[in-house]
C-alpha atoms as a PDB file:
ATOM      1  CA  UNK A   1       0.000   0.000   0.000  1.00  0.00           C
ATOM      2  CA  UNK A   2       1.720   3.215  -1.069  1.00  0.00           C
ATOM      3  CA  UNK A   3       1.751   6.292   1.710  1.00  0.00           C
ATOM      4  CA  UNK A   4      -0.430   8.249   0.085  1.00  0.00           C
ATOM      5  CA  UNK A   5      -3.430   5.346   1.160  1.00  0.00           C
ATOM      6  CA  UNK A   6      -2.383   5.697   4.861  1.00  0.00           C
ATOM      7  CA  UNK A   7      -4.465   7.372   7.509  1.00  0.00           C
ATOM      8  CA  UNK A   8      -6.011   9.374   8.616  1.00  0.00           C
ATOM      9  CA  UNK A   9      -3.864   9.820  11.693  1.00  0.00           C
ATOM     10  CA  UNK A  10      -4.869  10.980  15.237  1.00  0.00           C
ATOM     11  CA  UNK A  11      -3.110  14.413  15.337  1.00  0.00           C
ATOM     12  CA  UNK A  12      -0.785  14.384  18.407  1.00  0.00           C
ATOM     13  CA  UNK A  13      -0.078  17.754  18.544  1.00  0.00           C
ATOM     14  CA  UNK A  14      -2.308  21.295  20.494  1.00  0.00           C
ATOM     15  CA  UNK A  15      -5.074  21.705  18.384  1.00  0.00           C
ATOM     16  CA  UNK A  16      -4.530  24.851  16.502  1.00  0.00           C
ATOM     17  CA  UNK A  17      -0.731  24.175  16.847  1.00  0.00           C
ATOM     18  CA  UNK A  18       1.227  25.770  13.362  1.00  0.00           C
ATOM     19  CA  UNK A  19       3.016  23.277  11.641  1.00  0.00           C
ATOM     20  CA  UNK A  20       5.868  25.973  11.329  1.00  0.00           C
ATOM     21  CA  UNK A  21       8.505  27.209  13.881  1.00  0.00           C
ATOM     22  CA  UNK A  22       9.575  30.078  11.802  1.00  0.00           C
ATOM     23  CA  UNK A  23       6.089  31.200  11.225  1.00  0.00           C
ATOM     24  CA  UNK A  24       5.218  30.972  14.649  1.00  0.00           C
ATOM     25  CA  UNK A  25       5.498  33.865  17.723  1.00  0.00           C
ATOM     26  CA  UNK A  26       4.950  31.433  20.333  1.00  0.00           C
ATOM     27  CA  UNK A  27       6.624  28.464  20.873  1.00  0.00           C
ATOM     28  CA  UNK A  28       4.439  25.376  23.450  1.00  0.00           C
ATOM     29  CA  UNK A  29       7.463  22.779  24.857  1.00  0.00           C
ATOM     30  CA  UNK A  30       6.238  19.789  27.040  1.00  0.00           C
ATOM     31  CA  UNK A  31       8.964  19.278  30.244  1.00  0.00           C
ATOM     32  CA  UNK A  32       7.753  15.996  31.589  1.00  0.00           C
ATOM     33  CA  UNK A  33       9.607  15.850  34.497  1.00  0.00           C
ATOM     34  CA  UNK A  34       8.788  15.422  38.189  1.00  0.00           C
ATOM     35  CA  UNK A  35      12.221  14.578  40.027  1.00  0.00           C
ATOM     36  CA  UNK A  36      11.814  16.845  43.199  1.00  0.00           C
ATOM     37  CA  UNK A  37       8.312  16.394  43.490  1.00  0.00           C
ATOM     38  CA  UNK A  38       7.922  16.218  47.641  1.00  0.00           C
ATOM     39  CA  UNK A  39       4.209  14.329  48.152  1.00  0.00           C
ATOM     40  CA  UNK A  40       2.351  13.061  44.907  1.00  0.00           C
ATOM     41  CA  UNK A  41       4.521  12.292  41.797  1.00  0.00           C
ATOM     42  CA  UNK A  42       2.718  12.109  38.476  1.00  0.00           C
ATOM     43  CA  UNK A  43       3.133  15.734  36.750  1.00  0.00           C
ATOM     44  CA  UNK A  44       5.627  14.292  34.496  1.00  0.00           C
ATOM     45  CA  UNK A  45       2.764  12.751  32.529  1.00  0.00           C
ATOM     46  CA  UNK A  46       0.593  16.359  31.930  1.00  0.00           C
ATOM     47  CA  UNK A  47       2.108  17.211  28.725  1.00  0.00           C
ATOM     48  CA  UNK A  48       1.235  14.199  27.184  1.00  0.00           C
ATOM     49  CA  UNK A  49      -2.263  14.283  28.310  1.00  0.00           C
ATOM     50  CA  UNK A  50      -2.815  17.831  28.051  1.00  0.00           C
ATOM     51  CA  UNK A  51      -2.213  17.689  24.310  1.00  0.00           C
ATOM     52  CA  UNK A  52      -4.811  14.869  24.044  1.00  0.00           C
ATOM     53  CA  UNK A  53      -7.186  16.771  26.111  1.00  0.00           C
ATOM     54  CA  UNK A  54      -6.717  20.013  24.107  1.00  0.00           C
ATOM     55  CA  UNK A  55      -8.877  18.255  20.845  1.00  0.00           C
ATOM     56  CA  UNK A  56     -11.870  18.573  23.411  1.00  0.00           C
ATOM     57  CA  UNK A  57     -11.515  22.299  22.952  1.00  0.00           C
ATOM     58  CA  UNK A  58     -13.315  24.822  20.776  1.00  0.00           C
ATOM     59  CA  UNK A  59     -10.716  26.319  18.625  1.00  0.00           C
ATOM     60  CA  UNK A  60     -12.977  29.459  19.185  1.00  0.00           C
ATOM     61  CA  UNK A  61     -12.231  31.250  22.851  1.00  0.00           C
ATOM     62  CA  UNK A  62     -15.701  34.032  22.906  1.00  0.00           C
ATOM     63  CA  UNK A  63     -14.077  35.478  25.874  1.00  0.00           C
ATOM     64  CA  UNK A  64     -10.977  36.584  23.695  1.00  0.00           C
ATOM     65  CA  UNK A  65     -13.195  36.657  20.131  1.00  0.00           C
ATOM     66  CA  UNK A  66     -10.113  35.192  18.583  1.00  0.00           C
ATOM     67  CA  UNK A  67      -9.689  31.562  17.199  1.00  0.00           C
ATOM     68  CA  UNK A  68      -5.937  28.916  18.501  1.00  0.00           C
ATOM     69  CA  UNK A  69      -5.504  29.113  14.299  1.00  0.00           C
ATOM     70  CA  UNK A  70      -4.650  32.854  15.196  1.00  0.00           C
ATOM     71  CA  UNK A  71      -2.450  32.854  17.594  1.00  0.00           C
ATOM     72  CA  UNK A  72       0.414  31.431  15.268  1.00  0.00           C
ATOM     73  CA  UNK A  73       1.920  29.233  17.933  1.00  0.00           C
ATOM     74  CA  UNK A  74       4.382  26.264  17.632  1.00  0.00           C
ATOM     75  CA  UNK A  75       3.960  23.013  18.821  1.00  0.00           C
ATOM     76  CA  UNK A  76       7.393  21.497  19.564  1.00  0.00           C
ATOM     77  CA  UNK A  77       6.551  18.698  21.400  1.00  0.00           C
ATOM     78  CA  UNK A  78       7.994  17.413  24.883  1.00  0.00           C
ATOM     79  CA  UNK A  79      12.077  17.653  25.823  1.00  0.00           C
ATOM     80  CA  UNK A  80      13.625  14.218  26.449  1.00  0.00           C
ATOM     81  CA  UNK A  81      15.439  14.691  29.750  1.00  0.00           C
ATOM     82  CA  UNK A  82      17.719  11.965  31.547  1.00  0.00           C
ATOM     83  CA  UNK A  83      15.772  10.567  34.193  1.00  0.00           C
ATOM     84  CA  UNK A  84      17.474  10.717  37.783  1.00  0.00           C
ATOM     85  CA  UNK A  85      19.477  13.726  36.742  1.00  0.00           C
ATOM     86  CA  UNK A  86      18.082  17.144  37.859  1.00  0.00           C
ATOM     87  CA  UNK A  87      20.894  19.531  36.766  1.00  0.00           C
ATOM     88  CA  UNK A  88      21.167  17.978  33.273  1.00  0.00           C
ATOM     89  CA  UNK A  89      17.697  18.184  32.801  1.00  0.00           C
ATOM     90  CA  UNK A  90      17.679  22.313  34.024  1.00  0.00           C
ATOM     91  CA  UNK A  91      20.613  22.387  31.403  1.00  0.00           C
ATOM     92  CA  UNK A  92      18.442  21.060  28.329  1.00  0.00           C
ATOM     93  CA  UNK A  93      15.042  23.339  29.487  1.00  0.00           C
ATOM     94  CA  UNK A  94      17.607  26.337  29.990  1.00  0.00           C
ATOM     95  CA  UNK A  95      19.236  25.609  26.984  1.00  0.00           C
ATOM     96  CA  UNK A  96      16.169  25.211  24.778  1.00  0.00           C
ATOM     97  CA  UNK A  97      14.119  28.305  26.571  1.00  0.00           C
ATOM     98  CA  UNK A  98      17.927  30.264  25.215  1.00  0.00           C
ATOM     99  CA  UNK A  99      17.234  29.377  21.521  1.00  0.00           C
ATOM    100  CA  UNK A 100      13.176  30.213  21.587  1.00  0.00           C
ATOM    101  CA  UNK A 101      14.471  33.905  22.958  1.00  0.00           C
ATOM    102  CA  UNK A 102      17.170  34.552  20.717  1.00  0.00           C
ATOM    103  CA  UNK A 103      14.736  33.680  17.900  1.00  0.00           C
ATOM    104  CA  UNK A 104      12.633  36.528  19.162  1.00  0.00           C
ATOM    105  CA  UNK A 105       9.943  34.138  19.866  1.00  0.00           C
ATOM    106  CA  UNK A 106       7.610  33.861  23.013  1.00  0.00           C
ATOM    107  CA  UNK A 107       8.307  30.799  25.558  1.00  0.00           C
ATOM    108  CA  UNK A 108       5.222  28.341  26.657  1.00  0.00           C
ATOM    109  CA  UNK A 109       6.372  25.825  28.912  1.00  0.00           C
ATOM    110  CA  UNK A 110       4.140  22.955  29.536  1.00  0.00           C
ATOM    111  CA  UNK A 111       4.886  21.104  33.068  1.00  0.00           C
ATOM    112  CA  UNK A 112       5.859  19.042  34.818  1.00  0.00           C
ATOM    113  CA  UNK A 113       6.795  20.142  38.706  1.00  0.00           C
ATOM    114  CA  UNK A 114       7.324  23.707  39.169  1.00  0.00           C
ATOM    115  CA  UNK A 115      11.342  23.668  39.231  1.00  0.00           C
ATOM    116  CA  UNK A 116      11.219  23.369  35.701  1.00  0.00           C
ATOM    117  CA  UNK A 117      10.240  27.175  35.696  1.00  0.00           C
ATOM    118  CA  UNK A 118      14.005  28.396  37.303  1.00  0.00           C
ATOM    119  CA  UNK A 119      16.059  27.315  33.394  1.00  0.00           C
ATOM    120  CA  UNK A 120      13.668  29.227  31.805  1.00  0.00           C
ATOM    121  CA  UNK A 121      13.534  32.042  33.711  1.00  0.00           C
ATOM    122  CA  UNK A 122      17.139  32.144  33.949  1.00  0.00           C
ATOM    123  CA  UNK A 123      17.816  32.107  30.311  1.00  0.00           C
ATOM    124  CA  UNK A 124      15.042  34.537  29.925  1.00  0.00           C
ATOM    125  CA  UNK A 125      16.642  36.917  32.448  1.00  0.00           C
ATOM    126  CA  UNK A 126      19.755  36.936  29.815  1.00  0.00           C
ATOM    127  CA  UNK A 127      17.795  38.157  26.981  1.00  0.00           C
ATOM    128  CA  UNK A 128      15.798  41.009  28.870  1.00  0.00           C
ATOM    129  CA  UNK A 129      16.509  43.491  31.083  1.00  0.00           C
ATOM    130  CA  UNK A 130      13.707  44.656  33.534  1.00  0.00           C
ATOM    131  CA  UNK A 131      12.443  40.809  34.047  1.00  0.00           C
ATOM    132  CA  UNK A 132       9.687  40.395  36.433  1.00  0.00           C
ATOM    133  CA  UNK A 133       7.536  37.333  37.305  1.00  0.00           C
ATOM    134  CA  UNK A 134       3.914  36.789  38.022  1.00  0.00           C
ATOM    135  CA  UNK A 135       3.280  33.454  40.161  1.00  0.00           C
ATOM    136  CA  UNK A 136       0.245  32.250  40.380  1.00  0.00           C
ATOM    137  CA  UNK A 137       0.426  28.870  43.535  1.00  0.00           C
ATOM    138  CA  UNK A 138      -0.976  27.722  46.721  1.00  0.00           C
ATOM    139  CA  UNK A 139       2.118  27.718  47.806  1.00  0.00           C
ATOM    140  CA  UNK A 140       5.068  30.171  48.672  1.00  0.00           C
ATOM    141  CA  UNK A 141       7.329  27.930  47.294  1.00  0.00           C
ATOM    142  CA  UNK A 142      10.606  30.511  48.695  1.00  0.00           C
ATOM    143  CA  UNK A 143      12.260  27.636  51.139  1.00  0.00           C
ATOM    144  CA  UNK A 144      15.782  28.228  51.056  1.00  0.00           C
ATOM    145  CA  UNK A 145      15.746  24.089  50.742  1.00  0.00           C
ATOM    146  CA  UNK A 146      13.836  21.196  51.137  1.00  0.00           C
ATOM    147  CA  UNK A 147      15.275  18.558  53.221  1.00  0.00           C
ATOM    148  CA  UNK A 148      19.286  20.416  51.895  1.00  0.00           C
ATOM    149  CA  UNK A 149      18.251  20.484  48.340  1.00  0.00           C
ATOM    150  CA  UNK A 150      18.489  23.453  46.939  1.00  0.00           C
ATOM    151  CA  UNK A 151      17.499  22.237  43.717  1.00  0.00           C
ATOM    152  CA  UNK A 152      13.396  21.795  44.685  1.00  0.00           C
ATOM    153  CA  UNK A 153      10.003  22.475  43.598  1.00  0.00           C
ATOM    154  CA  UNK A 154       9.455  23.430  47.063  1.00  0.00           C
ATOM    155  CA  UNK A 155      12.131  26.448  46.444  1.00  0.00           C
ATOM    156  CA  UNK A 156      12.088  27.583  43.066  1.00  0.00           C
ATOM    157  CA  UNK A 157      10.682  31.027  44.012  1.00  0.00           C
ATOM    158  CA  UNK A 158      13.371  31.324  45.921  1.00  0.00           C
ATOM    159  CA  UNK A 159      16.062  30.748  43.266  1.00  0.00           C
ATOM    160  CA  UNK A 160      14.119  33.052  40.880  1.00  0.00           C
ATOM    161  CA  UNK A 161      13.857  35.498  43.440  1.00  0.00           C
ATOM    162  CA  UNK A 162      17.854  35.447  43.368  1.00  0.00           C
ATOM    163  CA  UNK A 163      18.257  35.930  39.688  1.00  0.00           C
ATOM    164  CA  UNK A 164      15.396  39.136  39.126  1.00  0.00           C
ATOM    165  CA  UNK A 165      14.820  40.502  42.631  1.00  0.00           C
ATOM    166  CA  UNK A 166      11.802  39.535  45.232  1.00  0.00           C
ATOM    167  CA  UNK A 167      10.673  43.134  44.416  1.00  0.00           C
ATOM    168  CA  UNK A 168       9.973  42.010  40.820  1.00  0.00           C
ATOM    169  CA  UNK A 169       7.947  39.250  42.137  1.00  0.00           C
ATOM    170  CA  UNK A 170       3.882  39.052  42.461  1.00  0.00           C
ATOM    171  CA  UNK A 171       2.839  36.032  43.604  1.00  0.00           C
ATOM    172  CA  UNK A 172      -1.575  35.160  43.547  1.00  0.00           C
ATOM    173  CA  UNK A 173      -3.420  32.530  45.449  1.00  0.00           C
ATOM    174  CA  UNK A 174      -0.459  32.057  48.226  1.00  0.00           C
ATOM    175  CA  UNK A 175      -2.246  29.838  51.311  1.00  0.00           C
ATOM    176  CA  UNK A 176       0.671  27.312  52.368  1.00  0.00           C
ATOM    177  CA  UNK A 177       4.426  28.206  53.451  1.00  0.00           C
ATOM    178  CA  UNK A 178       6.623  28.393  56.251  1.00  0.00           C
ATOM    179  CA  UNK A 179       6.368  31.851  58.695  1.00  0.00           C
ATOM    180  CA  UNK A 180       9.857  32.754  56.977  1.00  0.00           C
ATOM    181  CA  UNK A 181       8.423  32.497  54.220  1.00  0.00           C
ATOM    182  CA  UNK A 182       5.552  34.780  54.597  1.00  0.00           C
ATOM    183  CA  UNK A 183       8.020  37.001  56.545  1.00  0.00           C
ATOM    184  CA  UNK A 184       9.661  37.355  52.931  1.00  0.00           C
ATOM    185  CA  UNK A 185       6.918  38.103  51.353  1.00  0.00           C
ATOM    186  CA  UNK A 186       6.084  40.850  53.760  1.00  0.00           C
ATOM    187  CA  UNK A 187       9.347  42.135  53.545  1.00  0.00           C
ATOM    188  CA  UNK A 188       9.381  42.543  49.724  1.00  0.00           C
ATOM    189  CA  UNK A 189       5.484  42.917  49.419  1.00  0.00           C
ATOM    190  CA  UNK A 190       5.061  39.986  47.018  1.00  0.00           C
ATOM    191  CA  UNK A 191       1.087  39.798  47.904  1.00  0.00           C
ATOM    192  CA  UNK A 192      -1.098  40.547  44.890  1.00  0.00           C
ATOM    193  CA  UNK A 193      -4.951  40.664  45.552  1.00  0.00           C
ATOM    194  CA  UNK A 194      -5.657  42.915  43.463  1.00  0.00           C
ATOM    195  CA  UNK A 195      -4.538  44.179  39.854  1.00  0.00           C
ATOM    196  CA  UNK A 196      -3.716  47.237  41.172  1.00  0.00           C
ATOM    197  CA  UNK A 197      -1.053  45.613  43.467  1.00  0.00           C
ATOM    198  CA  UNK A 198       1.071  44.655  40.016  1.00  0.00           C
ATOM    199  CA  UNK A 199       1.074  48.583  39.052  1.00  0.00           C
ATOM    200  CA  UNK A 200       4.646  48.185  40.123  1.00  0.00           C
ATOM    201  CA  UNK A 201       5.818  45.876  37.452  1.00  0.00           C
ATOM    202  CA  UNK A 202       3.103  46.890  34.470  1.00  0.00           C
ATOM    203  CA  UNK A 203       6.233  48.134  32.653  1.00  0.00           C
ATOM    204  CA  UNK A 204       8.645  45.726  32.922  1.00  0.00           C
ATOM    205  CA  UNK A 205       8.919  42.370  30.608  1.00  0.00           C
ATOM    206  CA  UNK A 206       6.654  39.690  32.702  1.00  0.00           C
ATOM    207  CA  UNK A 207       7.481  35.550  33.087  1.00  0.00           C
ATOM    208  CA  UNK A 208       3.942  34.140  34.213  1.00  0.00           C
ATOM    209  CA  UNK A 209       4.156  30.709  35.853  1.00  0.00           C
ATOM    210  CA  UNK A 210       0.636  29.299  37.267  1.00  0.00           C
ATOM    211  CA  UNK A 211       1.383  26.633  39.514  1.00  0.00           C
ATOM    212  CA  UNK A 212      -2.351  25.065  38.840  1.00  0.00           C
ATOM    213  CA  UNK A 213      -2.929  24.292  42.762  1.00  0.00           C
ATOM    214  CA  UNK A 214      -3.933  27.538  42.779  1.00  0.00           C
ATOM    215  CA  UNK A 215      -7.347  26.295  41.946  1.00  0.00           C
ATOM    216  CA  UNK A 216      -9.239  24.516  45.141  1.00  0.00           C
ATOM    217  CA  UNK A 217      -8.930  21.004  45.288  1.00  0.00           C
ATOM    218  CA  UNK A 218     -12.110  20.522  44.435  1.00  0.00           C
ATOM    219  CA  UNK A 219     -11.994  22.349  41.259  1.00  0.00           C
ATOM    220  CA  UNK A 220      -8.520  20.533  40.259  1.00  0.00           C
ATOM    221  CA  UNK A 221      -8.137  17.243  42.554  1.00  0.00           C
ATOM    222  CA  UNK A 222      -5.168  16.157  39.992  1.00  0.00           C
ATOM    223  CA  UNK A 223      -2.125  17.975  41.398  1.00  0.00           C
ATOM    224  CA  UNK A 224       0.518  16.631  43.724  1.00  0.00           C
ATOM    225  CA  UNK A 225       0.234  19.091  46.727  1.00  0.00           C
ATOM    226  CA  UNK A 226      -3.821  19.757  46.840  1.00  0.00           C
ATOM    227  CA  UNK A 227      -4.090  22.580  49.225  1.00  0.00           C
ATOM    228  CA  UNK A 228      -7.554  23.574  50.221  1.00  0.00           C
ATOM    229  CA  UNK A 229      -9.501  26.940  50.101  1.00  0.00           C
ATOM    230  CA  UNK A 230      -8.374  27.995  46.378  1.00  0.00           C
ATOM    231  CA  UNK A 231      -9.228  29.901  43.561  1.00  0.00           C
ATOM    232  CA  UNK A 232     -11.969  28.911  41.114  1.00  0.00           C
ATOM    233  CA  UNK A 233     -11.175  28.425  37.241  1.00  0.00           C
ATOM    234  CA  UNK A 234     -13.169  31.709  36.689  1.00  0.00           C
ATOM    235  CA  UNK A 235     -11.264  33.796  39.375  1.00  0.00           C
ATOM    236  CA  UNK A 236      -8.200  32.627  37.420  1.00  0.00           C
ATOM    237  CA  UNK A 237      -9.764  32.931  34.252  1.00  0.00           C
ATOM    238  CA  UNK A 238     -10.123  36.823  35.269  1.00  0.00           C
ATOM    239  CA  UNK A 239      -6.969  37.391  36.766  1.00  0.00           C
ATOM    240  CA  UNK A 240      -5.469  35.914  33.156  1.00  0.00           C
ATOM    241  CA  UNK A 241      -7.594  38.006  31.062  1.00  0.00           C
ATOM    242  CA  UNK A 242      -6.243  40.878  33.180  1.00  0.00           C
ATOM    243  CA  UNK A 243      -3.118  40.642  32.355  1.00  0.00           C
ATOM    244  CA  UNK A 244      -3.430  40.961  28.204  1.00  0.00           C
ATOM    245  CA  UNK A 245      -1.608  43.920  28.334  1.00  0.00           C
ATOM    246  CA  UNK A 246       1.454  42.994  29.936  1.00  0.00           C
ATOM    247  CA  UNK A 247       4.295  42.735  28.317  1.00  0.00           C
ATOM    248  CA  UNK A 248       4.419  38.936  28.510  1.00  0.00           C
ATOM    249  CA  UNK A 249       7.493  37.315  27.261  1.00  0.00           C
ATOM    250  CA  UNK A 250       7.166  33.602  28.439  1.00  0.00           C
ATOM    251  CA  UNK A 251       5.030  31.938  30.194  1.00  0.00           C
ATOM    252  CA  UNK A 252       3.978  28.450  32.216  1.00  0.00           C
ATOM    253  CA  UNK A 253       1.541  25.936  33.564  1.00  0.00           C
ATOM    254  CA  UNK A 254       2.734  23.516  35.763  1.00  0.00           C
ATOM    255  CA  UNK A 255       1.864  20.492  38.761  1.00  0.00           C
ATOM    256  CA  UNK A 256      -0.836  19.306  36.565  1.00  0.00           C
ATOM    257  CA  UNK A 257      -0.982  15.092  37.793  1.00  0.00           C
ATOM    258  CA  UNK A 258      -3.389  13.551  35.787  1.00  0.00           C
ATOM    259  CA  UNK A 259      -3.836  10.182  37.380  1.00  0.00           C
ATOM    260  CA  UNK A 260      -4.524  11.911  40.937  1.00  0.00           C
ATOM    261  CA  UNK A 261      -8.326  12.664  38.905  1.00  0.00           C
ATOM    262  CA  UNK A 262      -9.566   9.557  36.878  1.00  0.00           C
ATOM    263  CA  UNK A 263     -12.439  11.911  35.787  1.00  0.00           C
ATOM    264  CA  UNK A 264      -9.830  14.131  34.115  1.00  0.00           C
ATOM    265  CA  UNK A 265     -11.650  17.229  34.491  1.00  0.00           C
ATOM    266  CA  UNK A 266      -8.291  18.508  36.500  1.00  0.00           C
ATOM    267  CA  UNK A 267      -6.923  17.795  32.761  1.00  0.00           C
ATOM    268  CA  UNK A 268      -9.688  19.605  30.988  1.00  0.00           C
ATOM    269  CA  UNK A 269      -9.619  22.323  32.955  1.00  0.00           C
ATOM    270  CA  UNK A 270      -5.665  22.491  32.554  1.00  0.00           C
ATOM    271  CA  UNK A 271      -6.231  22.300  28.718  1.00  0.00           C
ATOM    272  CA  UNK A 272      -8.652  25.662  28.868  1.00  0.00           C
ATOM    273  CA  UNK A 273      -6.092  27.453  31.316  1.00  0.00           C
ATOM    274  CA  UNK A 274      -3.050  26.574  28.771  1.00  0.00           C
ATOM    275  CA  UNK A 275      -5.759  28.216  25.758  1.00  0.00           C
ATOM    276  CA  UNK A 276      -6.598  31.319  27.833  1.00  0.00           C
ATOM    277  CA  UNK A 277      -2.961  31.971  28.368  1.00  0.00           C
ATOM    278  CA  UNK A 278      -2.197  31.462  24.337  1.00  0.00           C
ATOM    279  CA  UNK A 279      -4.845  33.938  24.436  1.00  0.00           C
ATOM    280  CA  UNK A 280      -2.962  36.794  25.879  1.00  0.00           C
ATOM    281  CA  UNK A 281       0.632  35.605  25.082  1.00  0.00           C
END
């Protein structure tokens, strides 16, 4: 049977993905990785399942008026990292997030635990100057360490905070952390309720990461570290739409752990977050 009598073929990729990375002003890379997790394991599978979820989408977002097809966004597909090694796999992330920059392209990172956010905002914070970072979490996630380990999804706010400056930090949803912790967010007044509260960075180049535990548990029951009294998808619907006029530069989702919800609506719901951000990227 020649190829031409094959098919048709599921497509594997986001729906509305461009089948050009030239073309595109957004590039969407899976980091399946999980190695620091601290309680429930399992976000390593999310990319994977997200893209499967995304063809139960409506190309069409009426909240934005615009269509995926116009967003001209790559799909490059998930980052093979070498399993046990946490460095190496920061190195590739870092190393990849470098080459989507210097191509003048937009960064959509598609988790994954949230350490996977630190390589790509490090190699963003070489390309632009004036880098701040809106973090959307349950949790403070500013430990110096977890149990010694620098190197943790449990301090990745902490390492960022290193590289740009707690100042240039806004952090939504916060509910879980040490005192310290909340003592340095005091100190550097981290606490957004509001959008008036990120007046201070509106003119500065923006990472967004959305750690999706930000939702209640009982909104998003697939996530390793459920943490109770959360936002709803709406709330964080709002608070995305908000920030369309940012200057966004990259951007991700992360902690998504599809197996913790065998009805996979956490992995729906994940799916509509990742479009709404598109959105506004």
């Amino acid at each position: 049977m020649s190829q031409d009598k094959l098919g048709p073929f599921l497509q594997k990729n986001w729906i509305g993905s461009t089948d050009s990375y030239k073309d595109a002003k957004i590039v969407m890379v899976g980091l399946p990785f999980d190695g620091t997790c601290s309680y429930r394991p399992g976000s390593r599978f999310a990319p994977e399942r997200l893209r499967l979820a995304s063809w139960g989408l409506e190309d069409y977002s009426p909240v934005y008026d615009r269509h995926l097809d116009d967003v001209r966004f790559y799909d490059a597909g998930e980052l093979e990292f070498p399993l046990g090694n946490t460095q190496k796999t920061l190195d590739v992330i870092e190393k990849n997030a470098k080459v989507i920059f210097n191509d003048n392209k937009k960064f959509l990172g598609i988790g994954g635990e949230h350490l996977v956010t630190l390589p790509a905002v490090k190699a963003a914070a070489e390309k632009f100057e004036n880098l701040a970072i809106i973090h959307f979490d349950a949790h403070t996630d500013l430990r110096e360490d977890y149990l010694g380990e620098k190197l943790s999804h449990a301090s990745v706010m902490r390492r960022i905070g290193e590289i740009v400056g707690f100042e240039n930090i806004k952090q939504i949803g916060i509910r879980s952390g040490l005192k310290e912790e909340f003592e340095l967010m005091k100190r550097y007044n981290t606490v957004a309720n509001n959008l008036s509260d990120l007046d201070a960075i509106k003119n500065k180049k923006i990472f967004l990461t959305i750690d999706v535990d930000v939702l209640d548990p009982s909104v998003l029951p697939g996530t390793g570290t459920p943490e109770p009294d959360g936002l709803l998808y709406r709330e964080l619907a709002q608070w995305i739409k908000s920030l369309k006029d940012f200057d966004i530069i990259g951007a991700d989702i992360v902690e998504l752990a599809p197996d913790y919800d065998k009805s996979e609506v956490s992995t729906a719901t994940v799916s509509k977050i990742v479009r709404d951000v598109l959105m506004i990227l």
